[in-house]
Protein backbone atom coordinates (compact mmCIF):
# COMPACT_ATOMS: atom_id res chain seq x y z
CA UNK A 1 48.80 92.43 115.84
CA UNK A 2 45.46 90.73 114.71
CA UNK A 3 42.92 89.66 116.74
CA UNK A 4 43.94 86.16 118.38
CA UNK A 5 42.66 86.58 121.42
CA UNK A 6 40.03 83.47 121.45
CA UNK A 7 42.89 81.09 120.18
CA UNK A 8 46.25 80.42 122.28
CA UNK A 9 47.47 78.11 119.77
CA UNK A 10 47.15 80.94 117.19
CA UNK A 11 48.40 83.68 119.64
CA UNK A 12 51.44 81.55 119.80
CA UNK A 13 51.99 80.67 116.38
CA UNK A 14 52.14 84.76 115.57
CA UNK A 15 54.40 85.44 118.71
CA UNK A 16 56.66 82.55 117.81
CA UNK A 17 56.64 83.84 114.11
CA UNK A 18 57.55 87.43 115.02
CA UNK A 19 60.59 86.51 116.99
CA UNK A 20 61.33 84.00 113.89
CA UNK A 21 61.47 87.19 111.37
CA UNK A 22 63.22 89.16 114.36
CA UNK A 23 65.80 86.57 114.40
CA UNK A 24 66.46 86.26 111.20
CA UNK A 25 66.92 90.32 110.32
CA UNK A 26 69.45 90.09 113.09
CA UNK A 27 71.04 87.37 111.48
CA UNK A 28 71.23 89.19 108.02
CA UNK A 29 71.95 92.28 109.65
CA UNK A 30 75.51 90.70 111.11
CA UNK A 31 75.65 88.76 108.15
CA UNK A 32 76.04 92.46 105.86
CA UNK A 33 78.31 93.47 108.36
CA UNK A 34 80.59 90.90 108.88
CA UNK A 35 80.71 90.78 104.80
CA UNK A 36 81.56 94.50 104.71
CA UNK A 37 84.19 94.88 107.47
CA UNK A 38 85.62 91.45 105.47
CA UNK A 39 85.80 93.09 102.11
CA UNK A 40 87.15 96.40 103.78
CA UNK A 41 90.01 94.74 105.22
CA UNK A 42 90.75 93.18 102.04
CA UNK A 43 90.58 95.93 100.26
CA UNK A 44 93.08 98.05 102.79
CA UNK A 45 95.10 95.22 102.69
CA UNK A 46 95.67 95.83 98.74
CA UNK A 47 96.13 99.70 99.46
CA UNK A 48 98.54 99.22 102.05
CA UNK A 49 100.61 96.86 99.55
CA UNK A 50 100.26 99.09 96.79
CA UNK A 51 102.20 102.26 98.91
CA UNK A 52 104.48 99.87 100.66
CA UNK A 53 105.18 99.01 96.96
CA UNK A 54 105.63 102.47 96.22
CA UNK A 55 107.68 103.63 99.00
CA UNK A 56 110.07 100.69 98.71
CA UNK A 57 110.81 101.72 94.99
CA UNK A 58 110.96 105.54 96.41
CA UNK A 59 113.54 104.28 98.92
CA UNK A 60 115.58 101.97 96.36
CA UNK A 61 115.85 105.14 93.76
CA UNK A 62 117.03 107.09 96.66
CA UNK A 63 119.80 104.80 97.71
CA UNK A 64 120.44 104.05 93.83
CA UNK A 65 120.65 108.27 93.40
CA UNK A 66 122.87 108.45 96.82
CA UNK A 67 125.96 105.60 94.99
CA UNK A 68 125.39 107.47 91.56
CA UNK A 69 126.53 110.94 93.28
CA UNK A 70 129.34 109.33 95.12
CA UNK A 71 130.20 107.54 92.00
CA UNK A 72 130.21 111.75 90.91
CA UNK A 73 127.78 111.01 88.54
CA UNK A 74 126.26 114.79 87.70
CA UNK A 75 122.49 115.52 89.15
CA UNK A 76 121.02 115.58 85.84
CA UNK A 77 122.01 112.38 84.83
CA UNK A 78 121.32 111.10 88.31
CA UNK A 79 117.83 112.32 87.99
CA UNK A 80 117.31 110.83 84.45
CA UNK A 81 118.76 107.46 85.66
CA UNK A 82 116.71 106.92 89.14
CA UNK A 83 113.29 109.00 88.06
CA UNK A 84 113.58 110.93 90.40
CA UNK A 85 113.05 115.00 90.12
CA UNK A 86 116.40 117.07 90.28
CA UNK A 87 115.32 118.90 93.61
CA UNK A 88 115.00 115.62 95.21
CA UNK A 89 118.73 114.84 93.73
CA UNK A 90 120.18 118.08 94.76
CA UNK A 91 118.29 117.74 98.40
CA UNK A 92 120.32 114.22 98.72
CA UNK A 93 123.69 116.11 98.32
């Protein structure tokens, strides 16, 4: 801190401008956060979408292979018709 020890007034000024840049590196400091927890949610948000998205259509070519095989539909073609791998079709049976 410089030398201000003849002035109050000056003293004063420097203390009050310290706590001013304090302040304001707090400020940006929640400011950074609060932007990156906001853009981290959004961005799990989209992930979580994107599997629920992907299990759903897992789900639906599992039910779709299920009616196929009851229908008596062989594996192969049930696998070829649903996308999904013959193992999977045969583990359904």
């Amino acid at each position: 801190m410089p030398n201000f020890s003849t002035s109050f007034s000056f003293r004063a000024l420097y203390i009050w401008a310290v706590n001013l840049s304090r302040e304001k590196f707090e400020r940006d400091q929640i400011s950074a956060l609060t932007y990156a927890r906001e853009r981290g949610l959004k961005k799990g948000i989209v992930i979580g979408e994107k599997r629920g998205r992907a299990e759903d259509t897992h789900t639906k070519a599992v039910e779709m292979a299920r009616n196929f095989l009851r229908m008596g539909l062989p594996a192969e073609k049930v696998a070829e018709g649903t996308g999904l791998s013959l193992s999977e079709i045969q583990n359904l049976k």
